[in-house]
N, C-alpha and C. Protein backbone atom coordinates (compact mmCIF):
# COMPACT_ATOMS: atom_id res chain seq x y z
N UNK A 1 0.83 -1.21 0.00
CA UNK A 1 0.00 0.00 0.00
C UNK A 1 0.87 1.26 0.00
N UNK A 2 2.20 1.16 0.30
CA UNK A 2 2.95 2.49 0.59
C UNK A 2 3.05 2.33 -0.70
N UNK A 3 3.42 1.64 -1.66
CA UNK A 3 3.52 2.28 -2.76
C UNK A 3 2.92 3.00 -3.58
N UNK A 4 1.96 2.52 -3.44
CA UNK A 4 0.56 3.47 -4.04
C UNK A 4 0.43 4.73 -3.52
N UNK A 5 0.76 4.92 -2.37
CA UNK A 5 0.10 5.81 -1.54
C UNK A 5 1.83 7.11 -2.37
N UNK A 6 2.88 6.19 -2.11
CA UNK A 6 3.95 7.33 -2.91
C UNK A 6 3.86 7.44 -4.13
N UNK A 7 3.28 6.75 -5.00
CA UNK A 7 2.72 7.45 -7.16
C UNK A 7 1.46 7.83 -6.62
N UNK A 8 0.60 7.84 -5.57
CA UNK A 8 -1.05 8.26 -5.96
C UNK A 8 -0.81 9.90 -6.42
N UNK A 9 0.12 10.65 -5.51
CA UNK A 9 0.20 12.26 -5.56
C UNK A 9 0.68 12.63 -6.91
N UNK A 10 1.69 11.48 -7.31
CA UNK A 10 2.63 12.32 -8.43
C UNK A 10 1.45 11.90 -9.50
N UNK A 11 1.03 10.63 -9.33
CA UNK A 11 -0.55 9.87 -10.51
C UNK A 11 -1.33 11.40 -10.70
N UNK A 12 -1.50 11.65 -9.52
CA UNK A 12 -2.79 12.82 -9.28
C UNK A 12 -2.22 14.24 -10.67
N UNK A 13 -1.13 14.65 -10.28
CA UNK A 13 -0.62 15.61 -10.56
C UNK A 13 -0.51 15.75 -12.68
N UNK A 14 0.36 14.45 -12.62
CA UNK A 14 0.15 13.93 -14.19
C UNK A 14 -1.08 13.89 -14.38
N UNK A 15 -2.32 13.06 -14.11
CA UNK A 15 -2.84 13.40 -14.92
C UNK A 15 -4.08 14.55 -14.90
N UNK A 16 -3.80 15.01 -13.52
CA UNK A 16 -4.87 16.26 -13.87
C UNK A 16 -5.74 17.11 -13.02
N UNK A 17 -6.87 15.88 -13.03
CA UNK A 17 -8.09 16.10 -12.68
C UNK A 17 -8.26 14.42 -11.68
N UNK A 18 -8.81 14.83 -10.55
CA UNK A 18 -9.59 13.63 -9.80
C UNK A 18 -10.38 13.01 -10.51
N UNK A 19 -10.42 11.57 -10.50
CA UNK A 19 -11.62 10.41 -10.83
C UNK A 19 -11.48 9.46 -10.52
N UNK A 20 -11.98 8.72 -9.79
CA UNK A 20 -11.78 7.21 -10.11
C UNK A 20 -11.09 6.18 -10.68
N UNK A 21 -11.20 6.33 -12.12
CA UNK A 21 -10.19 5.57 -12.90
C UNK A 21 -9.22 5.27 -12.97
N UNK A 22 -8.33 6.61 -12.52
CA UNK A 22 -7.14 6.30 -12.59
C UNK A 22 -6.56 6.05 -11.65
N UNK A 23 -6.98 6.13 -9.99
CA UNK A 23 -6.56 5.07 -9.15
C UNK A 23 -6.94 4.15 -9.65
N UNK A 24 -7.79 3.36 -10.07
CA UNK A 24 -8.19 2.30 -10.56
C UNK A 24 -7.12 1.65 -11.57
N UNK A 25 -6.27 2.30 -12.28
CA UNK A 25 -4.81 1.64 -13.08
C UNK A 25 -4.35 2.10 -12.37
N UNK A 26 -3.69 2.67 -11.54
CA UNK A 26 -3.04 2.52 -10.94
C UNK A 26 -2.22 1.05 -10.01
N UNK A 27 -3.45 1.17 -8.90
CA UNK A 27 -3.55 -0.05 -8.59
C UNK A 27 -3.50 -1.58 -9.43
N UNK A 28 -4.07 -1.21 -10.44
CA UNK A 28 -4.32 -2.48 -11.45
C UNK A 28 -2.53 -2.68 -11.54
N UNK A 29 -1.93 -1.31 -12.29
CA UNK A 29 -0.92 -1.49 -12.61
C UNK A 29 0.26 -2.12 -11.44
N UNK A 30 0.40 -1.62 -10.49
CA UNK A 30 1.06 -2.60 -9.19
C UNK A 30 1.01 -3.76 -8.92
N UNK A 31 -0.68 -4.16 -9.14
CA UNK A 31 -1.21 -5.61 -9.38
C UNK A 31 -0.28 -6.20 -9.85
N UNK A 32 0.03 -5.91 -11.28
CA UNK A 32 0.38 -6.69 -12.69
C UNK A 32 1.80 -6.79 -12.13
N UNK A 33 2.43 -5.45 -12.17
CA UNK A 33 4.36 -5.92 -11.34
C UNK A 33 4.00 -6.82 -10.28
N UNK A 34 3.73 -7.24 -9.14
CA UNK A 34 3.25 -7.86 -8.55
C UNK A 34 3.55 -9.26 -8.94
N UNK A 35 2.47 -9.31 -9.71
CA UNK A 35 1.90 -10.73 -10.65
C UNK A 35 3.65 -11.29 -10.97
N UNK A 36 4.44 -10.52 -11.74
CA UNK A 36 5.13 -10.95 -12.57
C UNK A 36 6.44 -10.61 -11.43
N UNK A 37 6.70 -10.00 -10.36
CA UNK A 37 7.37 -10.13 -9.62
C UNK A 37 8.13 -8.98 -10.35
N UNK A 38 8.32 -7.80 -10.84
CA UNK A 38 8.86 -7.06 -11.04
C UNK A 38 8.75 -5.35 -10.64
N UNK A 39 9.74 -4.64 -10.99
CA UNK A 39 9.68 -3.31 -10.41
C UNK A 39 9.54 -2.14 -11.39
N UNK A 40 9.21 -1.26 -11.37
CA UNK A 40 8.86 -0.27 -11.99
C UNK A 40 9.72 0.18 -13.23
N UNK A 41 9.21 0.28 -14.62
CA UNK A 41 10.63 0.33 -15.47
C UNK A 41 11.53 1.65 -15.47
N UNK A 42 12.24 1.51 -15.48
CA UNK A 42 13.34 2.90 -15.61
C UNK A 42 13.52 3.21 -17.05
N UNK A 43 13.51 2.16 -17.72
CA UNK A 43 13.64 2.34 -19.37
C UNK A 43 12.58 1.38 -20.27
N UNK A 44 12.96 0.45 -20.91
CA UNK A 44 11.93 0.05 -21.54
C UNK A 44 12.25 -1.77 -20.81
N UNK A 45 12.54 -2.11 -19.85
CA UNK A 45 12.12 -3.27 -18.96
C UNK A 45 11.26 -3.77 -19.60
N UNK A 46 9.74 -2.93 -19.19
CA UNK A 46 8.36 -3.76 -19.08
C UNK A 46 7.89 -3.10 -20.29
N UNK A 47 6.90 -3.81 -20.68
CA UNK A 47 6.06 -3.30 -22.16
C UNK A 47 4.42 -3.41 -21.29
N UNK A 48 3.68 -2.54 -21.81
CA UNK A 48 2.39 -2.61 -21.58
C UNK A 48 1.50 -2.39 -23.05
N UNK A 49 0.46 -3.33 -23.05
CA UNK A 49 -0.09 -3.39 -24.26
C UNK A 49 -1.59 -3.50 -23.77
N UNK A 50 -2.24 -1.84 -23.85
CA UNK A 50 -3.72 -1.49 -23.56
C UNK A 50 -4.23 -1.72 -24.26
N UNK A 51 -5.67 -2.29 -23.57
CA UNK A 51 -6.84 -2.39 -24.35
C UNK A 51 -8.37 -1.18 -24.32
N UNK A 52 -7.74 -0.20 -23.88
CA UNK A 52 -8.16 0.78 -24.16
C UNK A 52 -8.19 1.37 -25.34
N UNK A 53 -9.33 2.31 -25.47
CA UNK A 53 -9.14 3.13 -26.98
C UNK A 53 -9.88 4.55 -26.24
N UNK A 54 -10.48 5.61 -26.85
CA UNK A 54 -10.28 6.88 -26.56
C UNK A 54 -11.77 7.20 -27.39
N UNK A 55 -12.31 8.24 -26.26
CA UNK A 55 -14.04 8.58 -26.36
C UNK A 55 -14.68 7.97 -25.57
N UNK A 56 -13.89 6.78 -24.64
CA UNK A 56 -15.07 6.41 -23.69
C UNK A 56 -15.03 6.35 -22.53
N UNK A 57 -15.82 6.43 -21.63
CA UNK A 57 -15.58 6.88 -20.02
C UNK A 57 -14.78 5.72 -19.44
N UNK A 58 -13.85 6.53 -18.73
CA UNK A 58 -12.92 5.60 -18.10
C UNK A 58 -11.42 5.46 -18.31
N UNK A 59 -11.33 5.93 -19.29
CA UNK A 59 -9.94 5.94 -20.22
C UNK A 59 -8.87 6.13 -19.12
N UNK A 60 -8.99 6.97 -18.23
CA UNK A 60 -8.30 7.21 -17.60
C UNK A 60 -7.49 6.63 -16.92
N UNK A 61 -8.34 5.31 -16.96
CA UNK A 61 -7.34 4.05 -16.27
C UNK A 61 -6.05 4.29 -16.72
N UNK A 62 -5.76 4.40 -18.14
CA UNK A 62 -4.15 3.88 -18.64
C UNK A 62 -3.44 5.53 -17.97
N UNK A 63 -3.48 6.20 -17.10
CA UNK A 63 -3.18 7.30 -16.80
C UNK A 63 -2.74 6.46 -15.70
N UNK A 64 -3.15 5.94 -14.73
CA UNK A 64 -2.75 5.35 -13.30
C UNK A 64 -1.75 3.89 -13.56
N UNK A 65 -2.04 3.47 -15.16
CA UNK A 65 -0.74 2.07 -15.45
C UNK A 65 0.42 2.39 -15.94
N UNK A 66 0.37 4.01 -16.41
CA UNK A 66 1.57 4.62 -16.94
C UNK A 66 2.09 4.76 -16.13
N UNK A 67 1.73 5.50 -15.06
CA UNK A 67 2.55 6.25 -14.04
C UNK A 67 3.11 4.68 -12.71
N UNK A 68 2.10 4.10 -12.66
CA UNK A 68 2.57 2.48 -11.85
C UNK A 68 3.91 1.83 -12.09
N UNK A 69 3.41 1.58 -14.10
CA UNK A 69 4.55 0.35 -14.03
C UNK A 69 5.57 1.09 -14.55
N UNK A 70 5.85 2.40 -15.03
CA UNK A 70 6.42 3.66 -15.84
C UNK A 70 6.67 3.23 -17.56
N UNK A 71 5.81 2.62 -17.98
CA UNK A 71 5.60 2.57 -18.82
C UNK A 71 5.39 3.35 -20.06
N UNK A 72 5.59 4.31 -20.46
CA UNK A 72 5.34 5.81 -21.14
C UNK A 72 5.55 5.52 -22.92
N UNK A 73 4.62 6.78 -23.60
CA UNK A 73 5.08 6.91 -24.72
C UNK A 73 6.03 7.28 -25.25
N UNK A 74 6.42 8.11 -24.24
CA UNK A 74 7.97 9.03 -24.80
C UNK A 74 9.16 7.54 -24.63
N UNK A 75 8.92 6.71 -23.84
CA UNK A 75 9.76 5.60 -23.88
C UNK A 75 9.38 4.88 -25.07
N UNK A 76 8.33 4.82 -25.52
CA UNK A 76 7.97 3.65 -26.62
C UNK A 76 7.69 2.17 -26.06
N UNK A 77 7.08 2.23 -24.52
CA UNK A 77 7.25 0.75 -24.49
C UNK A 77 5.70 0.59 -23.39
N UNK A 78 4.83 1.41 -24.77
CA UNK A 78 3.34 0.82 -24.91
C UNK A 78 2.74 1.22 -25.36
N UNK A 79 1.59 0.72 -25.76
CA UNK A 79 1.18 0.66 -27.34
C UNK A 79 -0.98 0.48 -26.82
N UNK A 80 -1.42 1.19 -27.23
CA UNK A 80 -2.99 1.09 -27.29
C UNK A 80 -3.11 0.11 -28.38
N UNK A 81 -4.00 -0.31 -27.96
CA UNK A 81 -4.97 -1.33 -29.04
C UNK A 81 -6.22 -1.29 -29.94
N UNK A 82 -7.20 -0.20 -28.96
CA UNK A 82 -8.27 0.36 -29.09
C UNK A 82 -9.08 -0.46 -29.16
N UNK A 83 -9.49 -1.37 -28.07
CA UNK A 83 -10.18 -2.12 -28.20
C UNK A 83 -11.46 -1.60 -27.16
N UNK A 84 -11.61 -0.93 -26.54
CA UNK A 84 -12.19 -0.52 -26.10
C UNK A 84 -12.64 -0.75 -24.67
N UNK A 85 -11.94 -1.70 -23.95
CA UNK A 85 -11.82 -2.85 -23.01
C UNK A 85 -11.05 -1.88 -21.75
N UNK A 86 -11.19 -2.22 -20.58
CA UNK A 86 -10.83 -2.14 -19.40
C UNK A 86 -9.56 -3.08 -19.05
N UNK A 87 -8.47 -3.03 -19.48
CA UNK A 87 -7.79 -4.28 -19.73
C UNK A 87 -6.59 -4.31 -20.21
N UNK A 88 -5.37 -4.46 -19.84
CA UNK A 88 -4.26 -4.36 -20.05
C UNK A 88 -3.19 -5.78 -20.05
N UNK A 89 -2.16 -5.62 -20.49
CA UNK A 89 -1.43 -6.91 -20.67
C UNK A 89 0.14 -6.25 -20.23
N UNK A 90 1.11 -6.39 -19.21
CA UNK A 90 2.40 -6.03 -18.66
C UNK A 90 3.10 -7.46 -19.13
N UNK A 91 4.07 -6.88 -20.04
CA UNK A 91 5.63 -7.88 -20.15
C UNK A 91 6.69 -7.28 -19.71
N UNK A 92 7.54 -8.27 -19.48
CA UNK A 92 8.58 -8.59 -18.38
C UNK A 92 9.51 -8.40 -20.08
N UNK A 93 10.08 -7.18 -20.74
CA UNK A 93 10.81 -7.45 -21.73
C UNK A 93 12.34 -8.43 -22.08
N UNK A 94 12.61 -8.62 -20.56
CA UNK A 94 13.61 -9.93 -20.25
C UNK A 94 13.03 -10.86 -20.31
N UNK A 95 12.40 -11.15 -20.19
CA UNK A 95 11.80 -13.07 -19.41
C UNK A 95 10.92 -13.07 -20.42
N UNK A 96 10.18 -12.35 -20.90
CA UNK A 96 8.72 -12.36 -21.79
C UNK A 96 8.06 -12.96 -21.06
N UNK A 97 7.87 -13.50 -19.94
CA UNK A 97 6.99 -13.16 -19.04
C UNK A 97 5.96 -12.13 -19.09
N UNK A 98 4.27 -12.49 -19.18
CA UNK A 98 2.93 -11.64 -19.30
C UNK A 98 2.28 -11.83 -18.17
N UNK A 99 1.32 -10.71 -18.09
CA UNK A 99 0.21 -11.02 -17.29
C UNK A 99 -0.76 -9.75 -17.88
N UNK A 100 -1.99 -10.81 -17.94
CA UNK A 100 -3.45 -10.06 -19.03
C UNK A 100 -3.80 -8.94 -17.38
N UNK A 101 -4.24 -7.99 -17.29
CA UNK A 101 -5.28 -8.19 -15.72
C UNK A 101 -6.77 -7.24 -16.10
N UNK A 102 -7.83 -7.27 -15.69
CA UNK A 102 -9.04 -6.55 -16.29
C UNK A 102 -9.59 -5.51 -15.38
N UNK A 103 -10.89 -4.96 -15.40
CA UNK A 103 -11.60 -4.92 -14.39
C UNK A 103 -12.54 -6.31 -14.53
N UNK A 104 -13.22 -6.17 -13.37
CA UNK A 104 -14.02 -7.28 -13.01
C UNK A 104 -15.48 -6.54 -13.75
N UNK A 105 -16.10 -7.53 -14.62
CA UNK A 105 -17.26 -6.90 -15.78
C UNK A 105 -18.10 -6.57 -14.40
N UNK A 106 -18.58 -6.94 -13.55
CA UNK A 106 -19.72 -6.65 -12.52
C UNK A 106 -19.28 -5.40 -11.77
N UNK A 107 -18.19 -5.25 -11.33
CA UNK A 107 -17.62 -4.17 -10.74
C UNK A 107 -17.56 -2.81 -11.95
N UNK A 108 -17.36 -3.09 -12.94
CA UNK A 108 -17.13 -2.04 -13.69
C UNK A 108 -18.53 -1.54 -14.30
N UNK A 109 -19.39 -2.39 -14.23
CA UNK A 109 -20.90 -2.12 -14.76
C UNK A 109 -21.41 -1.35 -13.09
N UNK A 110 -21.25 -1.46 -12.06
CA UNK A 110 -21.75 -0.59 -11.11
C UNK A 110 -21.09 0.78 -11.17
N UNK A 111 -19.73 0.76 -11.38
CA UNK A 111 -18.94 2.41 -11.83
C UNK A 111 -19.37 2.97 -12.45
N UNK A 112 -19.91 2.58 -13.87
CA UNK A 112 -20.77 3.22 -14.49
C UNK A 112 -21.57 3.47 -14.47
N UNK A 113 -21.92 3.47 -13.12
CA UNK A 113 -23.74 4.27 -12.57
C UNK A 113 -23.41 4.75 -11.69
N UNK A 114 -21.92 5.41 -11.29
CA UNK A 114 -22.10 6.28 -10.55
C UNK A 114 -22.17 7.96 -10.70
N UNK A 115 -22.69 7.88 -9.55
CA UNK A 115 -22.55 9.79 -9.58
C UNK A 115 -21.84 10.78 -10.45
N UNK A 116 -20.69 10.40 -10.08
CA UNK A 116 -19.45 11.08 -11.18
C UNK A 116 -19.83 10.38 -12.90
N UNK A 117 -20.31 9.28 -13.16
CA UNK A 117 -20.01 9.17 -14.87
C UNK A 117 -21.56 10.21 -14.82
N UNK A 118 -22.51 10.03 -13.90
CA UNK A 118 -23.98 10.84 -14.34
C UNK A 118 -23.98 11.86 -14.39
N UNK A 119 -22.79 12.87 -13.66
CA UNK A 119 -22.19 13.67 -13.86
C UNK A 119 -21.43 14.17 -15.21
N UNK A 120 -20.81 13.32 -15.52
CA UNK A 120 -19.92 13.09 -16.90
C UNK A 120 -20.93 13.13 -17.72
N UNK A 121 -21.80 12.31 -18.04
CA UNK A 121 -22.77 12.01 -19.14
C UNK A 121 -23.43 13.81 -19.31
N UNK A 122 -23.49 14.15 -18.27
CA UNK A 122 -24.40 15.46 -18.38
C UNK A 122 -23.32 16.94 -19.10
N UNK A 123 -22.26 16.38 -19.17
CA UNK A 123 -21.27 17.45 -19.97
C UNK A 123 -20.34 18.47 -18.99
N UNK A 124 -20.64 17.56 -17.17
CA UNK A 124 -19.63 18.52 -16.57
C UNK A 124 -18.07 18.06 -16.62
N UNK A 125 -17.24 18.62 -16.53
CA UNK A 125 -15.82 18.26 -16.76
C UNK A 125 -15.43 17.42 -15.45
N UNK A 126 -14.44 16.86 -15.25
CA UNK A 126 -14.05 16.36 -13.90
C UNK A 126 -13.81 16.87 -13.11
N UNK A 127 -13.12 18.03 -13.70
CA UNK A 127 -12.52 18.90 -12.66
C UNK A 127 -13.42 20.38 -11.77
N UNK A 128 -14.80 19.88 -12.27
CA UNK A 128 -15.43 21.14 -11.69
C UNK A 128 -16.79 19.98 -11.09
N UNK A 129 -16.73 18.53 -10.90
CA UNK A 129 -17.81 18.14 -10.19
C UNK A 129 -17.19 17.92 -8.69
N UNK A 130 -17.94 18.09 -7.79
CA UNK A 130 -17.75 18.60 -6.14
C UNK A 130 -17.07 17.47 -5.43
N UNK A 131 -16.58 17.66 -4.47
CA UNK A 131 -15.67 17.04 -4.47
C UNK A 131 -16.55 15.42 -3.11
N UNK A 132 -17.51 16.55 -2.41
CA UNK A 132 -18.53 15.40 -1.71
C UNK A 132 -18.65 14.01 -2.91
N UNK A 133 -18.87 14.78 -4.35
CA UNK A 133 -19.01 13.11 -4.98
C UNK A 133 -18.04 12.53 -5.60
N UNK A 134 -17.32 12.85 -5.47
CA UNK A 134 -15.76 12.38 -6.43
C UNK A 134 -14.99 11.27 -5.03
N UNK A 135 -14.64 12.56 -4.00
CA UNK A 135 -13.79 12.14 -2.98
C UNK A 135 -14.22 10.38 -2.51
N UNK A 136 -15.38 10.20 -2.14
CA UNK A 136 -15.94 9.35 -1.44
C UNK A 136 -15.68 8.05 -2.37
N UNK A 137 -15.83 7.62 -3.41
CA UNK A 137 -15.45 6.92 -4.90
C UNK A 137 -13.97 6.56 -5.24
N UNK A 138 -13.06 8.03 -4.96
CA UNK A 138 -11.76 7.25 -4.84
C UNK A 138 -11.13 6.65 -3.43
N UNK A 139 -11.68 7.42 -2.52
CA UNK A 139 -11.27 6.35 -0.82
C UNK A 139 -11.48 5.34 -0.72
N UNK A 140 -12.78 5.01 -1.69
CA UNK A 140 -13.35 3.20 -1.96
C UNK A 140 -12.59 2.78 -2.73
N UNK A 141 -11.89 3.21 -3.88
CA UNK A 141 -10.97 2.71 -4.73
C UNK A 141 -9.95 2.09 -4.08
N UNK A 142 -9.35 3.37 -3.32
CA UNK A 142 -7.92 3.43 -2.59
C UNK A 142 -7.97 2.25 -1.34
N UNK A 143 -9.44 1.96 -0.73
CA UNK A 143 -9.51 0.74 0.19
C UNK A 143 -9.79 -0.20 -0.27
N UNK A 144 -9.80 -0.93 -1.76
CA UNK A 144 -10.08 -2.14 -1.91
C UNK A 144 -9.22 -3.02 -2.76
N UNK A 145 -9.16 -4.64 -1.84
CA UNK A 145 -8.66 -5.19 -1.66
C UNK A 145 -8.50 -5.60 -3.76
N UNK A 146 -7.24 -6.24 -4.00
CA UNK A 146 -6.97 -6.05 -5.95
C UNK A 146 -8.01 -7.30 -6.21
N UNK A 147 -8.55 -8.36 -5.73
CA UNK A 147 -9.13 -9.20 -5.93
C UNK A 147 -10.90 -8.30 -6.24
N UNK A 148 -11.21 -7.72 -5.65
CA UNK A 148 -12.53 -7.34 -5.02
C UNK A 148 -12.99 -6.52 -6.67
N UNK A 149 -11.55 -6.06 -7.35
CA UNK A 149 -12.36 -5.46 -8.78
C UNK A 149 -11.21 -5.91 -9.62
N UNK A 150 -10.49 -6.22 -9.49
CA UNK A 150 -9.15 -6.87 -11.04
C UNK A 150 -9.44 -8.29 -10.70
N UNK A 151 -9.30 -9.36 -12.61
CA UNK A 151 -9.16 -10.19 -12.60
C UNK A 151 -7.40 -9.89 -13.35
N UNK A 152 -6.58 -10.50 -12.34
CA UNK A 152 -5.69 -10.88 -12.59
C UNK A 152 -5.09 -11.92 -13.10
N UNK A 153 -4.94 -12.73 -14.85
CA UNK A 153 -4.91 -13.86 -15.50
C UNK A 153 -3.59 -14.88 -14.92
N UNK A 154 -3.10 -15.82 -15.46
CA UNK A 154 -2.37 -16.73 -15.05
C UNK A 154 -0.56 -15.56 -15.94
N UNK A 155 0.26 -15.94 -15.03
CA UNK A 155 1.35 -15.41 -15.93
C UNK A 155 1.36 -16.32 -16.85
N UNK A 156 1.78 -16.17 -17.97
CA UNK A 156 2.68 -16.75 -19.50
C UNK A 156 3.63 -16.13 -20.07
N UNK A 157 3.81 -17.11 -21.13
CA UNK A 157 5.16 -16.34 -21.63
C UNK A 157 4.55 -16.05 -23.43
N UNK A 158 5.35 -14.98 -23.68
CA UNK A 158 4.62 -14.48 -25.08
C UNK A 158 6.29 -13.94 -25.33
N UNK A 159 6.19 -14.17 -26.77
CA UNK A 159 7.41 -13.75 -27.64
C UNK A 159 7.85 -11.85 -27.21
N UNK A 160 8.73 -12.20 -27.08
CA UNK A 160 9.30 -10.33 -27.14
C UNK A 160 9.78 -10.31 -28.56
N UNK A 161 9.69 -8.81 -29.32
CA UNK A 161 10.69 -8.77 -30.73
C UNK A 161 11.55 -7.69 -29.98
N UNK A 162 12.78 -7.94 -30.33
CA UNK A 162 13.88 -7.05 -29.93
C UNK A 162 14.20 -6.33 -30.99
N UNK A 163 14.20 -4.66 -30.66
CA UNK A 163 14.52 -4.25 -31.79
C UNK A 163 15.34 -3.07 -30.80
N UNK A 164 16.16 -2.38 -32.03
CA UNK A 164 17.65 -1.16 -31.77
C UNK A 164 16.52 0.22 -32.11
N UNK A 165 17.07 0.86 -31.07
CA UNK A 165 16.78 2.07 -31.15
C UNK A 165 17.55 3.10 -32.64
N UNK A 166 16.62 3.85 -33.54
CA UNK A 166 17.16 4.99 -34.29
C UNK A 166 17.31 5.99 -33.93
N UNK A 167 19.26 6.27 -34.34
CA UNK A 167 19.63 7.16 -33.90
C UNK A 167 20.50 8.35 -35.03
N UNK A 168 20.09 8.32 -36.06
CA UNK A 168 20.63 8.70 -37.21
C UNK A 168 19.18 9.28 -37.68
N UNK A 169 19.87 10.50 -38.14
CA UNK A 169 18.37 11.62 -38.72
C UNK A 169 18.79 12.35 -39.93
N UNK A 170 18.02 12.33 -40.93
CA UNK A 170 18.25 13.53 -41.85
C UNK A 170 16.84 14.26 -42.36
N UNK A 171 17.79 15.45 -43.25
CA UNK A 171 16.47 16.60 -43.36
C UNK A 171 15.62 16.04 -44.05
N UNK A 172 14.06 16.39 -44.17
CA UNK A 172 13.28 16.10 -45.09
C UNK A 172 14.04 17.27 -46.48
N UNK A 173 13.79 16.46 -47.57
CA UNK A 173 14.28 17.46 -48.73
C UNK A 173 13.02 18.04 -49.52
N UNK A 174 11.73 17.89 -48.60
CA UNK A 174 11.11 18.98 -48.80
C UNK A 174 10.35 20.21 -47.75
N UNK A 175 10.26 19.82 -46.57
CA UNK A 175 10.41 20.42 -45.71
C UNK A 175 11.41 20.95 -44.94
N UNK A 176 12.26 20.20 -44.55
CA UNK A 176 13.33 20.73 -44.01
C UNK A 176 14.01 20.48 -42.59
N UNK A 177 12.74 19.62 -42.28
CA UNK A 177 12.46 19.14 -40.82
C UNK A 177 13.79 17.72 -40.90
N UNK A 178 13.97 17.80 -39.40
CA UNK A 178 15.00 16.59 -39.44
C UNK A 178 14.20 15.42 -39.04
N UNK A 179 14.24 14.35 -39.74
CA UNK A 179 13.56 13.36 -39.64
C UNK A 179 14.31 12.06 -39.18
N UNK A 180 14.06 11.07 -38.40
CA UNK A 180 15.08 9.66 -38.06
C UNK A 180 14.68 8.81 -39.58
N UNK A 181 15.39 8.35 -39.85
CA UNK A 181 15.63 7.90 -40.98
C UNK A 181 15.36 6.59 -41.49
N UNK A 182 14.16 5.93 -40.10
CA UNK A 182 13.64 4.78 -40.81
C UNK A 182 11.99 5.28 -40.82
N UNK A 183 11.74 6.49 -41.03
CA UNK A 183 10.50 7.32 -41.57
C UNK A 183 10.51 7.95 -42.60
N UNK A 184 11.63 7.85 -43.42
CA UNK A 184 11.79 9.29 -44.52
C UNK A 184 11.24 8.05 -45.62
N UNK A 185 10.61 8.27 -46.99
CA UNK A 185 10.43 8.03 -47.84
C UNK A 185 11.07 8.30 -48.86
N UNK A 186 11.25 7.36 -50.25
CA UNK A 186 11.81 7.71 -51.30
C UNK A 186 10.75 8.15 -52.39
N UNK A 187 10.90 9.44 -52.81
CA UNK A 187 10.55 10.07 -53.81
C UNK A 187 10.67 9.39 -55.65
N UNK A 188 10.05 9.67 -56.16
CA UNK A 188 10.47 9.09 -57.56
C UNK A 188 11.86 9.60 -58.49
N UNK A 189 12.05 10.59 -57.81
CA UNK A 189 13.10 11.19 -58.33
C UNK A 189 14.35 11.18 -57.22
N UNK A 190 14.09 9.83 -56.29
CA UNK A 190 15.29 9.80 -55.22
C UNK A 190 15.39 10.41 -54.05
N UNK A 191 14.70 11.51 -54.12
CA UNK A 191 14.63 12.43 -52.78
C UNK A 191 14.08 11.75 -51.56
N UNK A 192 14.37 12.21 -50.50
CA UNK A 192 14.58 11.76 -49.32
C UNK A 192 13.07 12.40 -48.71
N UNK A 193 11.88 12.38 -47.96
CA UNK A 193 10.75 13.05 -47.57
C UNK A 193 10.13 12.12 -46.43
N UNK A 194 10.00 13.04 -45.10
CA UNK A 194 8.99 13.05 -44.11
C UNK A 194 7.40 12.35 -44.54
N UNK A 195 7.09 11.69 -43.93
CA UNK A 195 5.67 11.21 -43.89
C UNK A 195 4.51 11.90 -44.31
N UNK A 196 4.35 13.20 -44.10
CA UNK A 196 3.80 14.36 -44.09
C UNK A 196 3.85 14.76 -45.60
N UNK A 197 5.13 14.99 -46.22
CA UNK A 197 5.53 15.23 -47.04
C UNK A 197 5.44 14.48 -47.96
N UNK A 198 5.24 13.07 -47.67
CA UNK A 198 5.27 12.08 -48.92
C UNK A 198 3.70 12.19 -49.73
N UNK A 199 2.98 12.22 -48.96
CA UNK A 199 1.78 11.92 -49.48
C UNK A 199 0.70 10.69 -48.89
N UNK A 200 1.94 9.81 -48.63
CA UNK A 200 1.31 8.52 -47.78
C UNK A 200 0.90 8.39 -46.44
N UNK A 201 0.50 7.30 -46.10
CA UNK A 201 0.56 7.13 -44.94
C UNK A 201 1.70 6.14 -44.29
N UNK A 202 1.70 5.85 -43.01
CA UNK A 202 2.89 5.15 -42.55
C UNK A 202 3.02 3.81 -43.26
């Protein structure tokens, strides 16, 4: 619990605004190191692969598994799925060692009738609904036991691909922008071009 209790402030701060959710990954996310017997990544260690996607209440979870297992985009070592799911998957990028963990479907179908999403649904922001109904929702979060709302799956092992970081960049030769150089495209006439610039997509 001390651990939580030392990322809940800095959790809070990243991402914002009070809700629910994101103690809710939070915790999930500790769960999962836990599960797999590991510690928070410093670099790209652990991989997390969400099953979240974006527009629907709750999202916020992957806000409390970022900051848990330190998992980040600016690291590159996790990846949305958009599946729309409450539900995440932590690898052990040594061991390939996994663990799936969810919310619990019954637990997560009562969240969504609470105060705060009826709140949400009605177009107020998070950060301006009172705190009598917010506060009370995450102390229940923050007191319950990881069994009582995560299903936590069996560990396995799943393939890692190892790949080298790019560290070599050149200009786009039509913009001008410096680009890493396993993004630039070839032009018909040889030229070197940014994504943006090409016309294509990735």
């Amino acid at each position: 619990m001390k651990n939580f209790e030392d990322l809940f402030e800095t959790a809070l701060k990243f991402h914002g605004h009070k809700c629910p959710a994101m103690p809710m990954g939070l915790k999930a996310g500790l769960a999962a190191m836990k599960a797999l017997g590991v510690v928070r990544a410093r670099d790209k260690e652990l991989f997390v692969e969400a099953e979240t996607g974006k527009g629907h209440a709750a999202s916020c979870f992957l806000d409390g598994i970022m900051v848990a297992t330190g998992c980040t985009y600016g690291k590159s070592n996790i990846v949305k799925r958009y599946y729309n799911k409450m539900a995440f998957t932590l690898i052990d990028q040594k061991t390939g060692r996994a663990v799936r963990v969810s919310l619990r479907p019954g637990f997560f179908e009562k969240a969504l009738q609470s105060p705060f999403i009826q709140k949400r649904k009605s177009g107020v922001p998070p950060q301006n609904i009172d705190p009598e109904i917010i506060d009370p929702l995450i102390n229940r979060i923050i007191g319950l036991d990881e069994a009582e709302f995560l299903d936590i799956g069996d560990v396995h092992t799943v393939d890692v691909k190892k790949g080298e970081g790019v560290f070599e960049a050149k200009r786009c030769n039509s913009c001008g922008e410096l680009t890493f150089v396993n993004k630039l495209r070839v032009k018909g006439d040889g030229s070197l071009v940014c994504i943006p610039c090409s016309g294509y997509e990735e």
